[in-house]
Protein backbone atom coordinates (compact mmCIF):
# COMPACT_ATOMS: atom_id res chain seq x y z
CA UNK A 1 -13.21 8.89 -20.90
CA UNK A 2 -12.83 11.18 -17.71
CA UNK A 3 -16.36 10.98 -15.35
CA UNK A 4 -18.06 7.81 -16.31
CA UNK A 5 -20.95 9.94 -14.13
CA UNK A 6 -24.13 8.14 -14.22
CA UNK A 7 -23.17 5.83 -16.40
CA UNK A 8 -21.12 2.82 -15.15
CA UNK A 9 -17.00 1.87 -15.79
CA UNK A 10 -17.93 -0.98 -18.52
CA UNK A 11 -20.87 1.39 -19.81
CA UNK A 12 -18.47 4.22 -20.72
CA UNK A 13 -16.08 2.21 -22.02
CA UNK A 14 -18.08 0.67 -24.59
CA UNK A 15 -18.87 4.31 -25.34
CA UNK A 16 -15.56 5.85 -26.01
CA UNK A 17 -13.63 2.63 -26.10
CA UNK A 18 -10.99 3.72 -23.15
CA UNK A 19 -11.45 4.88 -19.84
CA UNK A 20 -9.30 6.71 -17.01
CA UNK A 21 -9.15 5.24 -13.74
CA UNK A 22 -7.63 8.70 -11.28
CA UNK A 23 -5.13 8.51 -8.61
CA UNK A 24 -4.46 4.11 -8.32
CA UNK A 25 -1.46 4.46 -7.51
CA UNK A 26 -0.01 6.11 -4.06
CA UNK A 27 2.87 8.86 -4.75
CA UNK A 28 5.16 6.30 -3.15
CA UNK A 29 4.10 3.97 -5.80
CA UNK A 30 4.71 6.02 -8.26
CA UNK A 31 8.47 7.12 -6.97
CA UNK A 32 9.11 3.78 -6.41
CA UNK A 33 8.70 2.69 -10.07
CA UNK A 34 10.23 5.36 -11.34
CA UNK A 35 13.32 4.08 -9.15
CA UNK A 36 13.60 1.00 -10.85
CA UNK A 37 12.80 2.49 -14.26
CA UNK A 38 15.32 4.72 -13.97
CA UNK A 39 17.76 1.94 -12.74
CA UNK A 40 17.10 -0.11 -16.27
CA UNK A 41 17.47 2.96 -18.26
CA UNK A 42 20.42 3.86 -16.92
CA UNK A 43 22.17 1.28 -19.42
CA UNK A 44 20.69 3.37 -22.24
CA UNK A 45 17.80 0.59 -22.96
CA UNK A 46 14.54 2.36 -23.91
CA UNK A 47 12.62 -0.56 -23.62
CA UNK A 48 12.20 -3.22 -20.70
CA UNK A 49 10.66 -6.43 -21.81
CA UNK A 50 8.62 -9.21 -19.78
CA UNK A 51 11.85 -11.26 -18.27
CA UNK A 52 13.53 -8.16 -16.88
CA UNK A 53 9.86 -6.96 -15.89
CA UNK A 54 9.47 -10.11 -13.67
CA UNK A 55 12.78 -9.51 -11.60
CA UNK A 56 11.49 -6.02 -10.41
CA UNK A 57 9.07 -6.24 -7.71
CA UNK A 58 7.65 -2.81 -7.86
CA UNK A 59 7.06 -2.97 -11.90
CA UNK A 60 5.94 -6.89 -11.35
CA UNK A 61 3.45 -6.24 -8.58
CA UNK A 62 1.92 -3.35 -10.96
CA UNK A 63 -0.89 -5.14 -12.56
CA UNK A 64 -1.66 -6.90 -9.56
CA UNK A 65 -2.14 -4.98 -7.06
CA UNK A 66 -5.98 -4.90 -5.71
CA UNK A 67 -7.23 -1.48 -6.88
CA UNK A 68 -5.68 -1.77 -10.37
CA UNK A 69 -7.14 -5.33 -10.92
CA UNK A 70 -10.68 -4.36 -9.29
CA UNK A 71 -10.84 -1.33 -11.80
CA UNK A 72 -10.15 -3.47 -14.64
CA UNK A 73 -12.33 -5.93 -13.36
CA UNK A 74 -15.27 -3.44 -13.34
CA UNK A 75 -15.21 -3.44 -16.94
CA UNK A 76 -14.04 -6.70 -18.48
CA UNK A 77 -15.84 -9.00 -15.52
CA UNK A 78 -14.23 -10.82 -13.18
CA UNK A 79 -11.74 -13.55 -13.74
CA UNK A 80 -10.63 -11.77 -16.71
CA UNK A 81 -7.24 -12.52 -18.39
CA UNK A 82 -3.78 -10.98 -18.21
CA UNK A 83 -1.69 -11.70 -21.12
CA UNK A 84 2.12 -12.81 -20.38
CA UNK A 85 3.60 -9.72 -21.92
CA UNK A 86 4.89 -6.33 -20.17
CA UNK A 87 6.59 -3.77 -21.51
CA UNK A 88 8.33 -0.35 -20.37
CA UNK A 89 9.09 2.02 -22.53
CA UNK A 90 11.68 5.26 -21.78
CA UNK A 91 10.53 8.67 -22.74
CA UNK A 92 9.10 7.68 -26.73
CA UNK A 93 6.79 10.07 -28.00
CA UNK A 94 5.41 7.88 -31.21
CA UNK A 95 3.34 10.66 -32.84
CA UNK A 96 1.55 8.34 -35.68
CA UNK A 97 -1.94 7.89 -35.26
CA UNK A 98 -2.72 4.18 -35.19
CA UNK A 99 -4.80 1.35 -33.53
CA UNK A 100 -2.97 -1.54 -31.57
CA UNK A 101 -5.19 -3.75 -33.90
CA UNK A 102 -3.68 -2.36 -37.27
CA UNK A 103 -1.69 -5.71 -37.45
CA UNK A 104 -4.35 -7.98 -37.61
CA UNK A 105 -5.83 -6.42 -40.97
CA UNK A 106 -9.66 -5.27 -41.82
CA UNK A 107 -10.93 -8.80 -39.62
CA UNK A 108 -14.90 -8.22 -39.13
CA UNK A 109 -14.59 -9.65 -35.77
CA UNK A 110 -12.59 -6.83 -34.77
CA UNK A 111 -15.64 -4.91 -34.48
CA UNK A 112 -17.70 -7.70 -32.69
CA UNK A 113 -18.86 -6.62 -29.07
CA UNK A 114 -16.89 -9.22 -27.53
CA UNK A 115 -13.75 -8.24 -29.00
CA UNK A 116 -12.35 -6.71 -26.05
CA UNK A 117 -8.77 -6.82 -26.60
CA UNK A 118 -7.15 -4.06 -24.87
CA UNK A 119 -4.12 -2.43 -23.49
CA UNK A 120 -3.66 -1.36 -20.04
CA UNK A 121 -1.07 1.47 -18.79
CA UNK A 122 0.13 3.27 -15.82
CA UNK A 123 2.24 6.99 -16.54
CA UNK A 124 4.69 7.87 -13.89
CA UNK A 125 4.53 10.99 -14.48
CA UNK A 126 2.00 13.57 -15.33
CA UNK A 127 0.26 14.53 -19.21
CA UNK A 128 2.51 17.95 -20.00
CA UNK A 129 1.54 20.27 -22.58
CA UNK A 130 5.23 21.27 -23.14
CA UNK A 131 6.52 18.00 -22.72
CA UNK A 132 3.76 15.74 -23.24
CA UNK A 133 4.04 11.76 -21.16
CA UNK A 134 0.43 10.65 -21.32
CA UNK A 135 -2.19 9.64 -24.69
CA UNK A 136 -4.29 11.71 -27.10
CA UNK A 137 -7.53 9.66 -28.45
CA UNK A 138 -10.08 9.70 -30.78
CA UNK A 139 -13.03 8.76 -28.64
CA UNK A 140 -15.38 6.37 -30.46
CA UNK A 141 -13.25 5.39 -32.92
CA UNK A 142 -13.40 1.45 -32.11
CA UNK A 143 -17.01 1.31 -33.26
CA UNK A 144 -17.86 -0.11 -36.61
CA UNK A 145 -19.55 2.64 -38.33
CA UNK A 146 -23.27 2.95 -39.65
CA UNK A 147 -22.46 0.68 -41.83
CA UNK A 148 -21.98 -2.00 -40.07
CA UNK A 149 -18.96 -4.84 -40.61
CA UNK A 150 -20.70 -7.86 -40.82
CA UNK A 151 -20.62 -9.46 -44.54
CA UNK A 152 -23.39 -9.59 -46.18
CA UNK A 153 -23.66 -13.22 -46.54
CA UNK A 154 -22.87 -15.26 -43.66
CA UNK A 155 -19.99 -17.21 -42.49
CA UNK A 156 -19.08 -20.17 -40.86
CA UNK A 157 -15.65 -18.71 -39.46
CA UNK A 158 -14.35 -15.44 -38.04
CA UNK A 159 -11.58 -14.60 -40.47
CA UNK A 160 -13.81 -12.84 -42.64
CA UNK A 161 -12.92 -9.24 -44.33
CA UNK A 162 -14.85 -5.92 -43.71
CA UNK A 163 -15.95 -4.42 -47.61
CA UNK A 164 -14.21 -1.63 -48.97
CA UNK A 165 -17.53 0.33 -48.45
CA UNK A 166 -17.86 -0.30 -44.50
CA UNK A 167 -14.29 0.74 -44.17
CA UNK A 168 -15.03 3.96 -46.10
CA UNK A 169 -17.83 3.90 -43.57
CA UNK A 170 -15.47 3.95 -40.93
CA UNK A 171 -13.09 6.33 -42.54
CA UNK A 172 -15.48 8.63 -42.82
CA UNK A 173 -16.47 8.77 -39.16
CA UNK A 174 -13.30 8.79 -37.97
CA UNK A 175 -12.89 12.19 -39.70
CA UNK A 176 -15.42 13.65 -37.58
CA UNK A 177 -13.99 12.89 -34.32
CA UNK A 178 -12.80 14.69 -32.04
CA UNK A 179 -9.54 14.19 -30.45
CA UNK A 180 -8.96 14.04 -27.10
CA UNK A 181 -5.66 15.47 -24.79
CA UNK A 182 -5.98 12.97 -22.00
CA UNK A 183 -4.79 15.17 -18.30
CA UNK A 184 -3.29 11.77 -17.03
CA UNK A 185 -1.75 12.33 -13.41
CA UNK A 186 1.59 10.48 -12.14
CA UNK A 187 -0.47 7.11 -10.72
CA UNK A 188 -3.45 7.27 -13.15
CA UNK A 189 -4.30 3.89 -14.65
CA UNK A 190 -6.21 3.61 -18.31
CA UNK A 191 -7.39 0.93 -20.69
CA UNK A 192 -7.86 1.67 -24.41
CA UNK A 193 -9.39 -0.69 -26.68
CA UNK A 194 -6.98 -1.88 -29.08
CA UNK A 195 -9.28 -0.19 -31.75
CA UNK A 196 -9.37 2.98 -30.70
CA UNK A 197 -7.17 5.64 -32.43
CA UNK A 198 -4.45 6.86 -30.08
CA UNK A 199 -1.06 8.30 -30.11
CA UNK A 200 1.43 9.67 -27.55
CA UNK A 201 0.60 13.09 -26.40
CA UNK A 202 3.80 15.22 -28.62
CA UNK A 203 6.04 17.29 -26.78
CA UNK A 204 5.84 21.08 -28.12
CA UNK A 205 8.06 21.58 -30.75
CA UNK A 206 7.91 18.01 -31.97
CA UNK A 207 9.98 16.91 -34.89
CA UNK A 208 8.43 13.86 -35.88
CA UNK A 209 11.09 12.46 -39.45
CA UNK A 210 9.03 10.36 -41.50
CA UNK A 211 10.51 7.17 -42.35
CA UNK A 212 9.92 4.36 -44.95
CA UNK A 213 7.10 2.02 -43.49
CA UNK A 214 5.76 5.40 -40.78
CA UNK A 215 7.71 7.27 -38.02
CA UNK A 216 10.64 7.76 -35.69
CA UNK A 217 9.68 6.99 -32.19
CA UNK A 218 10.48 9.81 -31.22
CA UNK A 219 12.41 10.62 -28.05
CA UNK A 220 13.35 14.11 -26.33
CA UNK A 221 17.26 14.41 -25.82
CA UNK A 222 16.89 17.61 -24.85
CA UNK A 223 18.99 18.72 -21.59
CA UNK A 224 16.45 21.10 -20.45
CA UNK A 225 14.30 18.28 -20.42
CA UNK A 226 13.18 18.44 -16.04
CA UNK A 227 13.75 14.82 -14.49
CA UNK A 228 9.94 14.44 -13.02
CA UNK A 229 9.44 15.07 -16.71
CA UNK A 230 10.74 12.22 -18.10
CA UNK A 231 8.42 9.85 -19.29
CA UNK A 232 7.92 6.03 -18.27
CA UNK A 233 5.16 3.90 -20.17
CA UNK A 234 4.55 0.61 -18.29
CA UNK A 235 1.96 -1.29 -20.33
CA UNK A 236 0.36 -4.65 -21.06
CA UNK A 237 -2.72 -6.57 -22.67
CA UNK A 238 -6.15 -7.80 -20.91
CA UNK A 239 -9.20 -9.35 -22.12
CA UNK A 240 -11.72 -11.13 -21.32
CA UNK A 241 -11.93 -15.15 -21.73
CA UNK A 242 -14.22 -15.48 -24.43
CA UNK A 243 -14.56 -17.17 -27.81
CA UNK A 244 -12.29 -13.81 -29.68
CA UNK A 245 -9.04 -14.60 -27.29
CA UNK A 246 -7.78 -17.75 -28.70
CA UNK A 247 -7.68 -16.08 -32.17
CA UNK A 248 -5.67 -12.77 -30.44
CA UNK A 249 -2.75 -15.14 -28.69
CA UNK A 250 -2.84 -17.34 -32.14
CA UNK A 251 -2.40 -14.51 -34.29
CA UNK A 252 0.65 -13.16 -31.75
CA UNK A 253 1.89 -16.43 -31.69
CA UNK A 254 2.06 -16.29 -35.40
CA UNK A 255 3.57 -12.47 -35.23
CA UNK A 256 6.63 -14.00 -33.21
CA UNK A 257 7.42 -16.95 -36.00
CA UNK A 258 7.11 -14.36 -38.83
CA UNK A 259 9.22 -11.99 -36.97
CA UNK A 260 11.94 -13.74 -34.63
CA UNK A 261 14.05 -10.75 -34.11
CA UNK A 262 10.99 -9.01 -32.31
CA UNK A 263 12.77 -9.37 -28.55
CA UNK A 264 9.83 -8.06 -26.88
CA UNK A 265 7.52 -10.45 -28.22
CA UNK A 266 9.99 -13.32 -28.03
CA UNK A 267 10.72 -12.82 -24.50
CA UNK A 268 6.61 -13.63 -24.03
CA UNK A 269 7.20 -16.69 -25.65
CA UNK A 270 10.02 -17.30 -23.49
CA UNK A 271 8.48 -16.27 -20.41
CA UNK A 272 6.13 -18.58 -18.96
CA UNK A 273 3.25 -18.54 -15.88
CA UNK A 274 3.95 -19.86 -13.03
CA UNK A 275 7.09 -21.41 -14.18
CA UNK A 276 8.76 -18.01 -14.55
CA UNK A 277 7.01 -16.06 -11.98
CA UNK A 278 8.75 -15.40 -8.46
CA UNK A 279 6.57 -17.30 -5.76
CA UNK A 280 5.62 -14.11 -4.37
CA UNK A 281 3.77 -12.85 -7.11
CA UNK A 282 2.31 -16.03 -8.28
CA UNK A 283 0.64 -16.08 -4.48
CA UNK A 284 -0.08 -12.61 -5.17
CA UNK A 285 -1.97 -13.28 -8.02
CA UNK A 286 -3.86 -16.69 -7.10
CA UNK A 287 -7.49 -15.48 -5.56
CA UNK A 288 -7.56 -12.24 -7.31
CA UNK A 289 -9.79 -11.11 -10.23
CA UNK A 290 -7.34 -12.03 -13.07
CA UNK A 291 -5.86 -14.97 -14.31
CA UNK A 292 -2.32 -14.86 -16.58
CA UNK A 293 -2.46 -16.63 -19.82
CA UNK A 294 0.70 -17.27 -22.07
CA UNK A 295 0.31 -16.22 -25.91
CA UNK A 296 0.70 -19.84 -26.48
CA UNK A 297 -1.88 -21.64 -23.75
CA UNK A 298 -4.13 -23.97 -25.28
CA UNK A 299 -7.02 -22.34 -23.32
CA UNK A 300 -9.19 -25.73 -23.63
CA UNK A 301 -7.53 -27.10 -21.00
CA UNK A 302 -7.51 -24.22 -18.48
CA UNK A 303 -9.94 -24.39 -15.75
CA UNK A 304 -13.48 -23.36 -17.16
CA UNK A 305 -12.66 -22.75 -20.27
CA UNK A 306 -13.52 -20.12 -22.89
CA UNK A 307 -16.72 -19.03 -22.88
């Protein structure tokens, strides 16, 4: 996930299933959003959802800026698709294990090569082994295992479940991973596959309380705690427009009816390009590599449609 080398940005992602893109962002970048996130967290909010987002130019302008979207471009394609939902988090250290696909169930499609789903973050401050601020992975973990996780018989539709013996299949491999301590920088940019097993790098001692359904987010308090240590998570989804994204912003759509006291996702909803977009950034991003999509677009009637 470090030195793609030889191999190229979408080649070594489809390897490990994330990739780090170094140094994106300028240091004045970087201080400047870390201005405005520390202006929103001043109220005590730990998280910043897509409305506020919007009304802050340098956390607005973040996933559009040229090197950022040519990076991601390099390995989902051009004109792929930035979902209408941002989110900052304040210095939470989440130390389950998990994969931003857990929600959807054991779905076969999940493992299909164009299931690209994934989620795209910028740190503001660097990966500390004390104090931690950046990702830990399991690299290859978003692969189906040898087994496969197509059913046996086929089917006409992609709701399908994966057999108790190809998850054990994956199970199994997972074991033998190895995880990875990701050396993010202040300004590096990464995109993990919303398969791959990840958690927040853990701040040393970490006192993660269990709690009925998993675990405390959990979040340092403690006064020693240096400023440029404080950790700032700005994050949102990408994919490419193909036949597996209409099913992703159904299923969200779906996760915000079940769910209506989910703020972060029902500010998505509420939240609408261009209509909610300040000029500037819609002119920002016509003519660039990415298009935004709302969870619920109908994408049949975009321009070009879904491939």
């Amino acid at each position: 996930m470090l030195d793609s080398g030889k191999q190229s940005p979408k080649e070594k992602y489809a390897q490990d299933g994330g990739i780090l893109f170094k140094g994106l962002l300028t240091k004045e970048e970087v201080s400047e959003i870390r201005r405005e996130c520390d202006e929103y967290h001043a109220s005590g909010e730990t998280h910043l959802g897509t409305a506020d987002f919007l009304k802050r130019q340098a956390l607005a302008s973040l996933p559009f800026k040229p090197k950022v979207v040519e990076a991601l471009a390099s390995v989902l394609g051009r004109n792929y698709v930035t979902l209408n939902q941002f989110v900052v988090t304040a210095n939470l250290h989440n130390p389950k294990w998990h994969r931003d696909s857990g929600n959807q169930g054991n779905q076969e499609y999940l493992y299909d090569s164009d299931y690209m789903i994934a989620k795209c973050g910028v740190y503001s401050q660097d990966n500390d082994p004390e104090w931690g601020g950046g990702l830990e992975v399991y690299p290859g973990s978003h692969k189906a295992s040898f087994l496969g996780h197509r059913a046996l018989f086929s089917r006409k539709h992609m709701r399908g479940h994966m057999s108790r013996i190809q998850l054990w299949g994956i199970a199994n491999r997972d074991s033998n991973l190895k995880q990875l301590w990701l050396p993010f920088k202040a300004g590096d940019v990464f995109l993990v596959h919303a398969n791959l097993i990840h958690r927040a790098s853990q701040p040393l001692p970490s006192y993660p309380e269990k709690k009925r359904g998993g675990y405390k987010n959990v979040q340092i308090i403690d006064p020693s705690l240096p400023q440029e240590k404080f950790k700032y998570l700005i994050d949102w989804e990408v994919s490419p427009m193909n036949r597996y994204l209409p099913v992703y912003l159904q299923h969200q759509v779906g996760r915000v009816e079940k769910n209506k006291s989910d703020k972060l996702y029902a500010e998505s909803l509420g939240s609408r390009y261009p209509h909610d977009y300040p000029d500037w950034l819609v002119e920002k991003i016509e003519g660039q590599d990415t298009r935004v999509v709302n969870y619920s677009d109908n994408l049949a009637e975009l321009d070009g449609g879904v491939s």
